[in-house]
Protein backbone atom coordinates (compact mmCIF):
# COMPACT_ATOMS: atom_id res chain seq x y z
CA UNK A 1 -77.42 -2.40 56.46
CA UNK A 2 -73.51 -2.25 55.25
CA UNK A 3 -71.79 -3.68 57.90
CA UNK A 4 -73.29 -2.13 60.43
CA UNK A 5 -71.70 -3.23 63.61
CA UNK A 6 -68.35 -2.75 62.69
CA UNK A 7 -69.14 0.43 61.83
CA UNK A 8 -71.08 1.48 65.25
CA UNK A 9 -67.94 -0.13 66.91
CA UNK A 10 -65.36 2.06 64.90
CA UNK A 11 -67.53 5.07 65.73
CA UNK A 12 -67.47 4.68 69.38
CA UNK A 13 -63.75 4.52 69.32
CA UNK A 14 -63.40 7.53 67.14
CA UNK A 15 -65.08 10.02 69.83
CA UNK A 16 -62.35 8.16 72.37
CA UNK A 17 -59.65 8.49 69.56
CA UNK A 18 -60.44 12.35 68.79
CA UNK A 19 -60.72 12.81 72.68
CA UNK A 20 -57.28 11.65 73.10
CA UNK A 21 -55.54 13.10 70.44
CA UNK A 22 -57.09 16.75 70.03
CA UNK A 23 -55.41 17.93 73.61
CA UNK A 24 -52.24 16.57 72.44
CA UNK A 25 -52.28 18.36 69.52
CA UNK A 26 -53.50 21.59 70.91
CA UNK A 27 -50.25 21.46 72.55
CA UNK A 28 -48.52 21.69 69.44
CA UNK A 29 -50.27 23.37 66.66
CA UNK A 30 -52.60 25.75 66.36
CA UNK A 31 -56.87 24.92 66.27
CA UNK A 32 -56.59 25.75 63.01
CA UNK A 33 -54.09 23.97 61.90
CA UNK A 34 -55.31 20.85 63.93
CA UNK A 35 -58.66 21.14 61.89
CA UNK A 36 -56.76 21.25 58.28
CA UNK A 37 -54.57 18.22 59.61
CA UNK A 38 -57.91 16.39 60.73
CA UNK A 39 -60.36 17.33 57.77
CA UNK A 40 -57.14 15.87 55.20
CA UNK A 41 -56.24 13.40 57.62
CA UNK A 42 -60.04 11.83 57.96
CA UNK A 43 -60.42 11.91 54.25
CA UNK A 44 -57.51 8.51 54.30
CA UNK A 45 -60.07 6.34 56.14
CA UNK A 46 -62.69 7.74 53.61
CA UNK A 47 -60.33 6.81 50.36
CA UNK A 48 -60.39 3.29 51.96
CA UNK A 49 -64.31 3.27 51.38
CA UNK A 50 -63.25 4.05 47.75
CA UNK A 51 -61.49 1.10 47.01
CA UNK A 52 -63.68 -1.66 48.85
CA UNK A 53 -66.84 -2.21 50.96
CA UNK A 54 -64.90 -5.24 52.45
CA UNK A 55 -65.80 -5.49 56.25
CA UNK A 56 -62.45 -4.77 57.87
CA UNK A 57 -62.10 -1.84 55.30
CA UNK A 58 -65.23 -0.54 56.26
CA UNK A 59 -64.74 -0.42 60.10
CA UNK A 60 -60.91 0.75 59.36
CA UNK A 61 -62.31 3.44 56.92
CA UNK A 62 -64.90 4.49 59.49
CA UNK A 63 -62.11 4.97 62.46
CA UNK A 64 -59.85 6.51 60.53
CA UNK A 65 -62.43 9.29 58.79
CA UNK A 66 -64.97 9.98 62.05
CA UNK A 67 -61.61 10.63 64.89
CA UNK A 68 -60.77 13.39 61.91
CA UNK A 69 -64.58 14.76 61.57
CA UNK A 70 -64.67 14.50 65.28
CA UNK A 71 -60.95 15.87 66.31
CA UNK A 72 -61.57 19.00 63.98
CA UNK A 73 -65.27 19.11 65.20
CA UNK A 74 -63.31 18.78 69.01
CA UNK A 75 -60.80 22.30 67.52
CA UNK A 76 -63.96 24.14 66.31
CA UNK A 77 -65.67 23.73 69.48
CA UNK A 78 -62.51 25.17 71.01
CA UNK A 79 -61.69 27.64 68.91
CA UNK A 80 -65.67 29.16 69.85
CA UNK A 81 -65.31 28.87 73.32
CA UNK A 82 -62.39 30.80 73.62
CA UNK A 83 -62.02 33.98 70.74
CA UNK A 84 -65.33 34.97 71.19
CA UNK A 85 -66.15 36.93 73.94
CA UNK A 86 -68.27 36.61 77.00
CA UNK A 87 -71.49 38.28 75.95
CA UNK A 88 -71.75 36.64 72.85
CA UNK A 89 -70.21 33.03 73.81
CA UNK A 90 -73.36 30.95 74.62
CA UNK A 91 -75.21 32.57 71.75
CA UNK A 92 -72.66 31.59 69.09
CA UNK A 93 -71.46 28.85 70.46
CA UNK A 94 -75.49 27.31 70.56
CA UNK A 95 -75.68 28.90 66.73
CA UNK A 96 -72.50 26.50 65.54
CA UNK A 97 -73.67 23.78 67.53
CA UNK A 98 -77.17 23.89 65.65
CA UNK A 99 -75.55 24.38 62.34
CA UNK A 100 -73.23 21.52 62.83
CA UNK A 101 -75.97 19.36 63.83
CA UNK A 102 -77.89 21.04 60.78
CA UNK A 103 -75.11 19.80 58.64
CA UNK A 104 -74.92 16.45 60.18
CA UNK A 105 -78.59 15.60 59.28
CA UNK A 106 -78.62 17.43 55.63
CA UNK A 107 -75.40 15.12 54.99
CA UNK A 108 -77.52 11.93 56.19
CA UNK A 109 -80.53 13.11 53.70
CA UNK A 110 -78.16 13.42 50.88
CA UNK A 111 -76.84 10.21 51.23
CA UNK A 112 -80.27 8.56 51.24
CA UNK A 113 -80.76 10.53 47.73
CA UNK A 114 -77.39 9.71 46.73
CA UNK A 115 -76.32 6.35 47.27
CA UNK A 116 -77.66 2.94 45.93
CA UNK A 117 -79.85 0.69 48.01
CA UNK A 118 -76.74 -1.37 48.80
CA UNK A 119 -75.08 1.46 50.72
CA UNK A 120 -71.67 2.45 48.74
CA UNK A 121 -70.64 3.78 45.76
CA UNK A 122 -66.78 4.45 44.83
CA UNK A 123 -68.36 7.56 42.92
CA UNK A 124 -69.86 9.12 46.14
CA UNK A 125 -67.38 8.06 48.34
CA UNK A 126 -64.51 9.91 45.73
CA UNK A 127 -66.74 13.07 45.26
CA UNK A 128 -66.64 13.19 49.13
CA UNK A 129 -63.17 13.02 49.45
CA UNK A 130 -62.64 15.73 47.19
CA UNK A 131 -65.38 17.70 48.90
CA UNK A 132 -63.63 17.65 52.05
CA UNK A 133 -60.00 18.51 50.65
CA UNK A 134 -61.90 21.45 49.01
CA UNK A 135 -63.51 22.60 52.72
CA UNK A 136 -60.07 22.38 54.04
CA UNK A 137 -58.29 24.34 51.53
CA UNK A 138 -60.57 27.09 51.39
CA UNK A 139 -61.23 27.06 55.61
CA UNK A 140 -56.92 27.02 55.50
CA UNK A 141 -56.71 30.05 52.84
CA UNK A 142 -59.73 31.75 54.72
CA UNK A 143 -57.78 31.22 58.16
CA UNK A 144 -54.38 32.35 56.73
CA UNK A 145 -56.16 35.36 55.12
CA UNK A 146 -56.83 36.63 58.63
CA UNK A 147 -53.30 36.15 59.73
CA UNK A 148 -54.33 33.17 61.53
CA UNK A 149 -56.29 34.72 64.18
CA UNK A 150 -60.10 34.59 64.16
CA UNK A 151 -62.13 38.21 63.67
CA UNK A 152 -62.64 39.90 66.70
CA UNK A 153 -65.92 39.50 68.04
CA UNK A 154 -68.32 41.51 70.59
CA UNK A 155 -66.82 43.63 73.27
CA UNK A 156 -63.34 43.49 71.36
CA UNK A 157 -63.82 43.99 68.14
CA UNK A 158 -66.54 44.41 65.19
C-alpha cells in the first residue's frame, strides 16, 4: 500500500482539476489539441514518480498525471458526443466508454505483473512515460493526417 491516502486524495482533486480546466481550454484550442497538451502534460507528474516514491512526490505526481489522463479522457468524451452523428452517437459513444474502461482495468493487471511487491519501479514508471509520449505523437500525426477533423461518420459520411 504506497502511500495510499495521499494518493486517493490527489485523485479526487484531479477529476475537480480536469473538470475545471478542460472547458477553459475548449475555449481555446481544439479537442485535439487539448488531448496532446494533456497526455504530454500528465506524463510531468508521472516523471516525478521516476525520481522518488517520497510521499509528497507521490501525491504531487498523482495530481499532476490523473487531471491530464482525465482532462484528455474529459476532450475524448467530447470530441464523441459531438462529430458523430445522431444514429450512431449512443452506440459509439457506449463502445469508447467500454474500451476505455477496458483499458483502465488491462493497465491495472499489468501493473500487478509488472511492478515489485513494494509498488514502484523507476523502470516502469520511465517505460510509461515514454509510452504515453508515443500515444500522443502518433494520436497528434493521426489527427493532423485528417486535417484535423475527425472522419465523417453515419448519416454524413462513410
Amino acid at each position: 500500500d504506497l502511500h495510499s491516502f495521499p494518493t486517493r486524495r490527489s485523485s479526487d482533486l484531479l477529476s475537480c482539476l480536469a473538470v475545471v480546466l478542460t472547458p477553459l481550454a475548449h475555449e481555446r484550442v481544439a479537442p485535439s489539441t487539448w488531448i496532446v497538451v494533456c497526455l504530454v502534460g500528465g506524463t510531468a507528474g508521472q516523471l516525478v514518480l521516476v525520481a522518488t516514491h517520497a510521499r509528497a512526490a507521490v501525491a504531487a505526481g498523482v495530481l499532476v498525471f490523473g487531471a491530464g489522463v482525465q482532462g484528455a479522457k474529459i476532450a475524448v468524451d467530447t470530441t464523441v458526443q459531438a462529430d458523430t452523428a445522431d444514429a450512431y452517437r449512443g452506440r459509439a459513444f457506449s463502445i469508447y466508454d467500454v474500451l476505455f474502461n477496458t483499458a483502465e482495468c488491462a493497465a491495472a493487471g499489468a501493473a500487478v505483473l509488472v511492478m515489485p511487491a513494494v509498488g514502484w519501479s523507476r523502470g516502469v514508471q520511465a517505460a510509461l512515460v515514454v509510452f504515453v509520449w508515443t500515444v500522443a505523437l502518433v494520436y497528434r500525426n493521426r489527427v493532423g493526417a485528417l486535417g484535423g477533423r475527425p472522419r465523417p461518420v453515419g448519416e454524413h459520411g462513410a
